[in-house]
Protein backbone atom coordinates (compact mmCIF):
# COMPACT_ATOMS: atom_id res chain seq x y z
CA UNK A 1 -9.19 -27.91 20.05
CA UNK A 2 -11.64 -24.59 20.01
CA UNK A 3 -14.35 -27.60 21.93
CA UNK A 4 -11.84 -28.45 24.92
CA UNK A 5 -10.60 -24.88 24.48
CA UNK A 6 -14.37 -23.84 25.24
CA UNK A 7 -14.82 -26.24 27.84
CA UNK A 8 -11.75 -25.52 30.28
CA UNK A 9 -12.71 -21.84 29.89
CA UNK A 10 -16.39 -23.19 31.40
CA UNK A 11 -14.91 -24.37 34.21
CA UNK A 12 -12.93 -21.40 35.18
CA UNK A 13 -15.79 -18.74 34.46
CA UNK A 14 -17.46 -19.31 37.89
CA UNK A 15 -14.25 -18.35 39.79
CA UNK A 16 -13.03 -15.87 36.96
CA UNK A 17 -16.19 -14.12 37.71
CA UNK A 18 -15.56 -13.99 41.23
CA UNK A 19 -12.54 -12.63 40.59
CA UNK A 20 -13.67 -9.64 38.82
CA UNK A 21 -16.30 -8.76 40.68
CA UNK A 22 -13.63 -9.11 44.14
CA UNK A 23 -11.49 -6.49 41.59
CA UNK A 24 -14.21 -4.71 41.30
CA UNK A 25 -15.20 -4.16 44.76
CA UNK A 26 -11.38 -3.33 45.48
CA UNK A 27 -10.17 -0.92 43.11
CA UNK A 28 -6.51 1.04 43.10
CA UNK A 29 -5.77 3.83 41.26
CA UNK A 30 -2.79 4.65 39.10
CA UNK A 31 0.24 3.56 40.76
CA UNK A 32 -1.55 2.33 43.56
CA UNK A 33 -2.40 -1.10 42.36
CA UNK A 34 -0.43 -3.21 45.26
CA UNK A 35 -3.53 -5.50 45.88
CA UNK A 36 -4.59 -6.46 42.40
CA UNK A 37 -0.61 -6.93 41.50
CA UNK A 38 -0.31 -9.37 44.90
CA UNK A 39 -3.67 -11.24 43.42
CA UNK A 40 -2.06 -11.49 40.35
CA UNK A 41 1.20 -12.59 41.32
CA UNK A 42 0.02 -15.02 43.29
CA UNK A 43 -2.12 -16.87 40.79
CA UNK A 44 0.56 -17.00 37.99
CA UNK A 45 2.97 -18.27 40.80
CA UNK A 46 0.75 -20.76 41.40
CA UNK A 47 0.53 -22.06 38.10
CA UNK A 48 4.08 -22.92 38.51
CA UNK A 49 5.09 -19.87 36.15
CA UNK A 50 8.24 -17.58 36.48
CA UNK A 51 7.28 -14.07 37.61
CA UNK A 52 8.68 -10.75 37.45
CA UNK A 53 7.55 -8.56 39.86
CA UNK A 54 8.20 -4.87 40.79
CA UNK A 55 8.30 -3.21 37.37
CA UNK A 56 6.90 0.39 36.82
CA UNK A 57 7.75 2.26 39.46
CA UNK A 58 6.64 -1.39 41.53
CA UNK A 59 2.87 -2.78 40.99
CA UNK A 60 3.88 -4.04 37.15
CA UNK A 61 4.79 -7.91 36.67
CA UNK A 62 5.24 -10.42 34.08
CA UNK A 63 4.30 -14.12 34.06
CA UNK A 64 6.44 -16.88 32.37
CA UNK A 65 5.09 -19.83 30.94
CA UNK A 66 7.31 -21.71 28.38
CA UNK A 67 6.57 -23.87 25.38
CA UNK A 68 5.53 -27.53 25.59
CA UNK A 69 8.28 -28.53 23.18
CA UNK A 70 10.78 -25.32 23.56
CA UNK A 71 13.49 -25.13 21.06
CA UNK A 72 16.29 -21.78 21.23
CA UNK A 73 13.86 -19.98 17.89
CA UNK A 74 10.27 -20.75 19.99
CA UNK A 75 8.88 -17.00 19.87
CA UNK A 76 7.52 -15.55 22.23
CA UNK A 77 3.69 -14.50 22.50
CA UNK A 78 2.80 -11.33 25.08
CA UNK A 79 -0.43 -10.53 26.19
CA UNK A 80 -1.08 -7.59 28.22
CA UNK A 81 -3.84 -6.46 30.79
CA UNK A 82 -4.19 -3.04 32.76
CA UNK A 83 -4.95 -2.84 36.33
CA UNK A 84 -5.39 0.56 37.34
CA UNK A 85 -9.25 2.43 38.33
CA UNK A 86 -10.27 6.12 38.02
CA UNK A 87 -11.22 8.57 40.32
CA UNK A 88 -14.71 8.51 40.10
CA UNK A 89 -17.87 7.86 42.83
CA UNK A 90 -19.94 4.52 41.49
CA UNK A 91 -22.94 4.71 40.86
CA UNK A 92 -24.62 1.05 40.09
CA UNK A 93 -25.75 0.15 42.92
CA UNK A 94 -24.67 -3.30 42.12
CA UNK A 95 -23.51 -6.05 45.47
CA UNK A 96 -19.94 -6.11 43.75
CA UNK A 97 -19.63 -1.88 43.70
CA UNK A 98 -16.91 -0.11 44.67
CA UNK A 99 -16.11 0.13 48.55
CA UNK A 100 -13.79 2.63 48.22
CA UNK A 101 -14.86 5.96 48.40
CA UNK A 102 -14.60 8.09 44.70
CA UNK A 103 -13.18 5.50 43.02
CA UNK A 104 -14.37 2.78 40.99
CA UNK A 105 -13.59 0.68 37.86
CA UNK A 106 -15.46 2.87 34.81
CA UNK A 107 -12.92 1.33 32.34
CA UNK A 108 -12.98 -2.13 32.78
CA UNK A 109 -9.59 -2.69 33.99
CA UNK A 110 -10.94 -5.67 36.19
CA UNK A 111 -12.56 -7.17 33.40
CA UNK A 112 -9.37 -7.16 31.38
CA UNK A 113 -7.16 -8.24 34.49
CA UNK A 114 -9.74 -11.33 34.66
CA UNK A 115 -9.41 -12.01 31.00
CA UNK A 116 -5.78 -12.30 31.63
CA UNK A 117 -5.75 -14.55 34.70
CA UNK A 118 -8.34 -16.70 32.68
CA UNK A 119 -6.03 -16.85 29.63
CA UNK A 120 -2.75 -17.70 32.14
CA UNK A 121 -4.95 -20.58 33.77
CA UNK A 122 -6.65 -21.99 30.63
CA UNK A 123 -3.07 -22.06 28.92
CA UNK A 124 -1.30 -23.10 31.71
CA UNK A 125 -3.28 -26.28 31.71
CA UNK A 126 -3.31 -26.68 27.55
CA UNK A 127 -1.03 -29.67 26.56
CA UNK A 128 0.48 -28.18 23.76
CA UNK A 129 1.90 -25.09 23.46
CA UNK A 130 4.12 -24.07 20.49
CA UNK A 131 4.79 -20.74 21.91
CA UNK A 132 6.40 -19.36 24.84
CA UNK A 133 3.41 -16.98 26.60
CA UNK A 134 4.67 -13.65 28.62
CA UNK A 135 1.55 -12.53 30.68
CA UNK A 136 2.20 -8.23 31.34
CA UNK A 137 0.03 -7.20 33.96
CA UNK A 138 0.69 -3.24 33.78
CA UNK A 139 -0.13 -0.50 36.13
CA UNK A 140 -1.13 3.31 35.28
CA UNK A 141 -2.65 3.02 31.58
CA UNK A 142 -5.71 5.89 32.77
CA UNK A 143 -2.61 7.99 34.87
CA UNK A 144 1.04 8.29 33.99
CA UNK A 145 1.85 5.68 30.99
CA UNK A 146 2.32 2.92 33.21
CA UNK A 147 3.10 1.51 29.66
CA UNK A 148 6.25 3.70 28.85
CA UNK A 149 7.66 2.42 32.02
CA UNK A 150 6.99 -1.62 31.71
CA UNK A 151 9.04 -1.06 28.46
CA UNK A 152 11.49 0.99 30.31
CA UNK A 153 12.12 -1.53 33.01
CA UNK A 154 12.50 -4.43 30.20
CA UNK A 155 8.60 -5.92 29.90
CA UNK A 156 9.11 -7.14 26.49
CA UNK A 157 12.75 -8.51 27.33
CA UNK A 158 13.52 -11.90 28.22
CA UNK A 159 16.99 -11.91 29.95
CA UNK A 160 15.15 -12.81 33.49
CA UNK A 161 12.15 -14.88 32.05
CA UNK A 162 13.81 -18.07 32.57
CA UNK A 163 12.34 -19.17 29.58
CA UNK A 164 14.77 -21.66 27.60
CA UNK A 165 15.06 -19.16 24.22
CA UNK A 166 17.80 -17.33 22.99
CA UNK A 167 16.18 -14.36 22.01
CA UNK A 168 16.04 -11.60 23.14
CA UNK A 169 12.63 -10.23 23.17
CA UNK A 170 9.21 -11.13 22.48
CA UNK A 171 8.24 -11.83 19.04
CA UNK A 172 4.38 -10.03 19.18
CA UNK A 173 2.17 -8.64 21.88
CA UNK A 174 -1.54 -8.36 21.65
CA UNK A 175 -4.00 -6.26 24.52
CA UNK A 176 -7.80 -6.04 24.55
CA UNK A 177 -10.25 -3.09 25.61
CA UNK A 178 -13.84 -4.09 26.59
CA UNK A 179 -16.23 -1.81 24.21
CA UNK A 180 -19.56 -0.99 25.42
CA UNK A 181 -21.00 0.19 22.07
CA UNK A 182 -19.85 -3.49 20.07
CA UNK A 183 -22.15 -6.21 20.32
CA UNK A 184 -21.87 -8.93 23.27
CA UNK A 185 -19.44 -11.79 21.99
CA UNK A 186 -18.00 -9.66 19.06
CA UNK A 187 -14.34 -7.78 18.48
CA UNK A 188 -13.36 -5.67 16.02
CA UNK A 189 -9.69 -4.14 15.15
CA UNK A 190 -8.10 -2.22 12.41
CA UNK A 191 -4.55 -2.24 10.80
CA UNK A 192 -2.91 0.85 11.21
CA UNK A 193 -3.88 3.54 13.31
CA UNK A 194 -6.85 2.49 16.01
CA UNK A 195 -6.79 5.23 18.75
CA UNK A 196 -4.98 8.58 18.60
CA UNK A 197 -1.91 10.50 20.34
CA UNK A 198 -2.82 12.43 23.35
CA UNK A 199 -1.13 15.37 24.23
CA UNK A 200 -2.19 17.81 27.39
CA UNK A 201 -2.01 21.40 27.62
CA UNK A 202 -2.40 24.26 30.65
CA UNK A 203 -2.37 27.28 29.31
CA UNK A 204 -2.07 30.49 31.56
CA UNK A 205 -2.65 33.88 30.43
CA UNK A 206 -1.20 37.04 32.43
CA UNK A 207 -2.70 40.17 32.06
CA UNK A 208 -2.95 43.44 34.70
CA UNK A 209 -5.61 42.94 37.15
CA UNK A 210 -7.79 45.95 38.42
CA UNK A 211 -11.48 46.66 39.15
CA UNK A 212 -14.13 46.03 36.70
CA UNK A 213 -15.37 49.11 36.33
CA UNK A 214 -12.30 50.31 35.42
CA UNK A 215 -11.12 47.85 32.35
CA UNK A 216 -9.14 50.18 30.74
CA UNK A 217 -6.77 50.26 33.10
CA UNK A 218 -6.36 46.39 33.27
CA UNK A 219 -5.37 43.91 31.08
CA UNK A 220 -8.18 41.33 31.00
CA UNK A 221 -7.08 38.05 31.07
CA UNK A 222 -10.44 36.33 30.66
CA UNK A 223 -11.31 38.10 27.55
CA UNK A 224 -8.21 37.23 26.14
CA UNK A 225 -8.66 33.23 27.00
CA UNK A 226 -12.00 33.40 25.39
CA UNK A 227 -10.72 34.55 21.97
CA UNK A 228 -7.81 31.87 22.77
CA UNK A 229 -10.59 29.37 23.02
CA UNK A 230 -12.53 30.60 19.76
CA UNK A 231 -9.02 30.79 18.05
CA UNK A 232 -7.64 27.39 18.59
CA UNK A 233 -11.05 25.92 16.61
CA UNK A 234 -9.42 27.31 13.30
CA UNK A 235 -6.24 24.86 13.85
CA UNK A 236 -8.90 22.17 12.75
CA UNK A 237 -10.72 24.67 10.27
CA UNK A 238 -7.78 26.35 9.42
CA UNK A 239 -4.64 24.76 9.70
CA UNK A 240 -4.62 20.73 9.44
CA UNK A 241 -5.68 19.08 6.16
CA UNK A 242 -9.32 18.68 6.48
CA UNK A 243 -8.43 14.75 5.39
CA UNK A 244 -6.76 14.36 8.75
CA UNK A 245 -8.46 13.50 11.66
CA UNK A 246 -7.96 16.03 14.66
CA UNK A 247 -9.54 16.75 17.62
CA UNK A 248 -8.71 20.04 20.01
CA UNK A 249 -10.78 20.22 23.26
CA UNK A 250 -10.52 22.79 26.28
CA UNK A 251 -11.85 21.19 28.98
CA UNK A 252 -11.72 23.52 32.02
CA UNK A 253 -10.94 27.13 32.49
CA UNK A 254 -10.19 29.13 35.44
CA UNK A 255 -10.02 32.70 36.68
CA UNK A 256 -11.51 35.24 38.99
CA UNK A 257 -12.37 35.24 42.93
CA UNK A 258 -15.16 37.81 42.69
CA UNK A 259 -17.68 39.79 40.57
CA UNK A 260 -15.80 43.11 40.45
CA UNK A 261 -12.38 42.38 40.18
CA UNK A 262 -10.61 41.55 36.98
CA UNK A 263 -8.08 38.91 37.53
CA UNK A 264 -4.38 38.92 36.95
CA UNK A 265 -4.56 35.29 35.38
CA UNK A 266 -7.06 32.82 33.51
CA UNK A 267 -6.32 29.07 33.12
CA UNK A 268 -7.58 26.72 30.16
CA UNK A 269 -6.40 22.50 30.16
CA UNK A 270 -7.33 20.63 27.55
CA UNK A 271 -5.81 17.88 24.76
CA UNK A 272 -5.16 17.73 21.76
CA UNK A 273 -5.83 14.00 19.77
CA UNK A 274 -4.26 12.97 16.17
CA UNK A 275 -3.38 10.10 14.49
CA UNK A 276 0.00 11.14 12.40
CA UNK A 277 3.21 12.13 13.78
CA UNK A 278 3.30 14.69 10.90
CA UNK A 279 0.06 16.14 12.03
CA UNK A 280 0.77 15.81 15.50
CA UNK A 281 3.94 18.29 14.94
CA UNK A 282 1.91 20.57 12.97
CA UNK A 283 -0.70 20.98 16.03
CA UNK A 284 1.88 21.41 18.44
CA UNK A 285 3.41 24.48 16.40
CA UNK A 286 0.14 25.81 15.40
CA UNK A 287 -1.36 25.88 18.85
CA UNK A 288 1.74 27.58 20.11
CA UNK A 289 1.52 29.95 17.43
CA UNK A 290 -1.97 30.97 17.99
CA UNK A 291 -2.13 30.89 21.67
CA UNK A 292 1.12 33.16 21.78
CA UNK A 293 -0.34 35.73 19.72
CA UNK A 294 -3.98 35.76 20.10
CA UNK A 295 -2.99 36.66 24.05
CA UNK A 296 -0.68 39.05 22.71
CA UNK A 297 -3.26 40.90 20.76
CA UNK A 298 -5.35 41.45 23.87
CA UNK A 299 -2.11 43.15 25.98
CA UNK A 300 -1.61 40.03 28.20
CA UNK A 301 1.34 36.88 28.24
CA UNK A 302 0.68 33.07 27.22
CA UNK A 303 3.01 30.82 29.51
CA UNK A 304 2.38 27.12 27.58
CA UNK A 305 2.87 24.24 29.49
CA UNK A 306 2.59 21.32 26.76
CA UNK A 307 2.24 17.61 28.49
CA UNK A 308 2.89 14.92 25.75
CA UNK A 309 1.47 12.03 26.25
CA UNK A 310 0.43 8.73 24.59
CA UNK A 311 1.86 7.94 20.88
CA UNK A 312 -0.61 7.01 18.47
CA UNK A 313 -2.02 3.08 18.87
CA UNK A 314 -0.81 1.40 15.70
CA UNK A 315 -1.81 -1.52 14.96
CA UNK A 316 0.91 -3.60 13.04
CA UNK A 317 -0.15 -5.32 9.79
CA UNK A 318 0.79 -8.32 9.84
CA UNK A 319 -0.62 -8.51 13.21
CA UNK A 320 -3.87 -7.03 12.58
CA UNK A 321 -4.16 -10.05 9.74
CA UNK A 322 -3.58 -12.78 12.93
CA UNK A 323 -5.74 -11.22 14.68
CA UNK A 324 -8.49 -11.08 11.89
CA UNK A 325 -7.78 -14.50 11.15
CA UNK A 326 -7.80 -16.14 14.51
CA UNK A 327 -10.87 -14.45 15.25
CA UNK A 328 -13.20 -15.38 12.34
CA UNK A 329 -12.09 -18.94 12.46
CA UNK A 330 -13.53 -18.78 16.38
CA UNK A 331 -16.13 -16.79 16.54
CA UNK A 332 -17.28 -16.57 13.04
CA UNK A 333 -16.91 -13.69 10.24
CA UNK A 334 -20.45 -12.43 11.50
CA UNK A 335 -19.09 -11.30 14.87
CA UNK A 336 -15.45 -9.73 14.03
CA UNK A 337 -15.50 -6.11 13.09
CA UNK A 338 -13.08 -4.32 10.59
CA UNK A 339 -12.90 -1.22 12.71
CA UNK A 340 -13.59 1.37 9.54
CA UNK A 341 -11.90 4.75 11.42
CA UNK A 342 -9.96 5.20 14.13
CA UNK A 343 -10.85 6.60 17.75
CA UNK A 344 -9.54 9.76 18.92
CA UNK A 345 -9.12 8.02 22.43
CA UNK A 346 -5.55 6.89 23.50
CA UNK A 347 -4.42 4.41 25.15
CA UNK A 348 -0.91 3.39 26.14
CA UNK A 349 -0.55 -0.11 24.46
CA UNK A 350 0.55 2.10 21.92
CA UNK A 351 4.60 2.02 24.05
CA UNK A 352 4.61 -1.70 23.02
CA UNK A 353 3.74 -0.78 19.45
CA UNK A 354 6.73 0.99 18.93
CA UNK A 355 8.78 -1.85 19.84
CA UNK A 356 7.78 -5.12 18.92
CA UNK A 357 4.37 -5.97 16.39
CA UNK A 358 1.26 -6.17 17.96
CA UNK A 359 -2.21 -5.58 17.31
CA UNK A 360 -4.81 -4.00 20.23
CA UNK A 361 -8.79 -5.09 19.92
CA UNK A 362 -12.17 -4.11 21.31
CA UNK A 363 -14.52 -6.61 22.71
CA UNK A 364 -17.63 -6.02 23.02
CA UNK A 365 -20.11 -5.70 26.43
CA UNK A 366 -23.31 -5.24 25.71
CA UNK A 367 -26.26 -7.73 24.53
CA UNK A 368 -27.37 -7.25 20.47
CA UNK A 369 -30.13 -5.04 20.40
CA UNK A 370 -29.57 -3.05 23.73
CA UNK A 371 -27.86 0.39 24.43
CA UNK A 372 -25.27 0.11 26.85
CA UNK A 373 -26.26 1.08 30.37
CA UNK A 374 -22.86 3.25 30.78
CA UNK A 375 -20.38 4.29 28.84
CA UNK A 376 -16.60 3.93 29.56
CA UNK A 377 -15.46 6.59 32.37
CA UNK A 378 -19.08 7.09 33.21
CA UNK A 379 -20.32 6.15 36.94
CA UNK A 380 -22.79 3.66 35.85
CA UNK A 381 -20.38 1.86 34.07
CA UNK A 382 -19.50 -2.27 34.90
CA UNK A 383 -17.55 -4.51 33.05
CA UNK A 384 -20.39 -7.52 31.35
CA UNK A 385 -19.11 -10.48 32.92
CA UNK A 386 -20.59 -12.34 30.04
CA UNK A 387 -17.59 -11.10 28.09
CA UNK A 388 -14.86 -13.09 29.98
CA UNK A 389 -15.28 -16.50 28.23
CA UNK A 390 -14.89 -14.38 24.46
CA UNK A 391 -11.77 -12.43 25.85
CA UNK A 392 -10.43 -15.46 27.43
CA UNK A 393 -10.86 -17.43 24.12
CA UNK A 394 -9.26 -15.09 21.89
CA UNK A 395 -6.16 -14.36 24.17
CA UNK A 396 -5.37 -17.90 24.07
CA UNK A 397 -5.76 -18.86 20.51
CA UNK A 398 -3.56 -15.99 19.62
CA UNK A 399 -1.29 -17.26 21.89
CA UNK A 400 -1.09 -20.73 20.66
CA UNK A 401 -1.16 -19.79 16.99
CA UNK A 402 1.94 -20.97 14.96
């Protein structure tokens, strides 16, 4: 099987890569993904598969494509891809870049659309399947948990896959995420915890506004975010377990309109990243705590605005193991990586997590021996199309493992 496997992904890869490179030209940000969703409608309905369309707020869809030899206890495999770009201006340079203005795929969202339609045609074709296959194409995973809402709107149900099973949801789900920094034609994965939560915070202090000679009149709101800033480092130093990993960034601040006048307000945003739902608590009561009353040392008001966001990506064990498994036997123990720590990035694959067992996995872009040319969310960044084939591989033979 892996040589025929091998061989119908082959002949697909010249069109796959047109594909991605058409995605890539055309990219949508989150929420806006109408034209990749249409593309990839259209190809699973022409592969004779039952689709679900309209899900997540309208761009999300799932494919249907049942068993060889279905009886009512044939699980159900899901795979899932994400479609949505990021506001940012390409810079590659490359024929395929971006032609819409500020925004560009620096994630790799086309590649892992691609890998998707590859692994719906390759399978669709394969004359024995001992699994049912649900293919989730999912919008906003960079911009409003486009994840949260597939699950919301019954992705991982079958009631309306008109797949002959009686029940009632898929059995495991797996997702990929190409990695720059892994080798070309390697994946790793971990069991457990393999990127973080991600919660978002604006935080914006009032304090008396005046002129700056005069300060002692005022109530300085900048001086009081500074210390704010400085303070919140000794939630990491201070107040998680120095075993745990944690990660507390301010990323912009705001104030002022001109050189002598102190401002009524100053604004920080920022995240906060763990990997524990007991540590994730903590940090949200900490930073409250020290924000509050580091402000009210300096005579001004806190007003918290806490965003949560993503839970922790978990991978499940006994998922993980498949994974592991499936992947040494094709691509050999020399190119699959245990994943020793987790990242502190999020993603929201992690909604599926909580529901049914699955197991998320990095593939890697860039040749042995090379640095990558980009990083992920950088402007030089573009999916390696020699990647496909490896994606497509492993999404099918964890599909069609018994």
């Amino acid at each position: 099987m892996p040589t025929a496997l091998r061989a119908a992904i082959q002949a697909e890869l010249p069109d796959l890569v047109r594909i991605r490179r058409d995605l890539h030209q055309h990219p949508e940000l989150s929420w806006e993904e109408r034209r990749t969703s249409a593309l990839a409608a259209r190809q699973l309905a022409a592969l004779g598969m039952t689709v679900r369309t309209a899900l997540a707020k309208g761009t999300g869809l799932v494919g249907y494509l049942p068993a060889t030899r279905p009886t009512p206890d044939t699980p159900t495999v899901a795979l899932r891809a994400d479609m949505d770009a990021l506001p940012i201006h390409e810079a590659t340079g490359k024929p395929h870049a971006s032609t819409t203005p500020n925004v560009m795929h620096a994630c790799g969202h086309d590649g892992h659309t691609t890998i998707l339609l590859g692994a719906a045609r390759v399978l669709a074709r394969t004359p024995e399947r001992p699994n049912h296959v649900a293919f989730l194409f999912q919008p906003a995973e960079e911009n409003g948990g486009g994840g949260e809402h597939m699950v919301k709107d019954g992705a991982l149900a079958l009631k309306d896959s008109g797949l002959p099973t009686s029940r009632p949801t898929i059995d495991r789900i797996f997702g990929l995420h190409g990695w720059p920094t892994m080798p070309l034609g390697s994946v790793g994965s971990r069991p457990g915890p393999l990127l973080a939560s991600t919660d978002d915070f604006v935080v914006t202090i009032r304090g008396v506004g005046g002129h700056a000679a005069f300060f002692h009149a005022a109530r300085d709101p900048i001086a009081a975010c500074s210390n704010v800033v400085v303070a919140l480092q000794t939630i990491a130093s201070r107040g998680i377990d120095a075993r745990e990993p944690f990660v507390c960034s301010v990323c912009q601040i705001n104030a002022g309109t001109a050189n002598n006048i102190i401002p009524e307000t100053c604004t920080i945003t920022g995240t906060i990243r763990t990997l524990s739902p007991a540590t994730r608590a903590t940090a949200r009561e900490l930073f409250f705590r020290v924000v509050e009353h580091t402000a009210q040392a300096h005579g001004c008001r806190a007003e918290i605005d806490w965003q949560p966001g993503y839970p922790v990506t978990a991978n499940d064990h006994g998922a993980a193991e498949r994974f592991f498994s499936i992947a040494r036997d094709s691509l050999g123990p020399e190119r699959v990586i245990h994943i020793p720590t987790a990242f502190m990035g999020g993603e929201d694959f992690s909604y599926y997590a909580e529901h049914v067992p699955a197991c998320f996995f990095c593939l890697g872009l860039t040749p042995a021996g090379q640095e990558p040319p980009a990083l992920l969310h950088q402007p030089g960044f573009d999916f390696n199309d020699e990647a496909i084939p490896t994606g497509v591989e492993l999404m099918c033979r964890l599909a069609l493992q018994e």
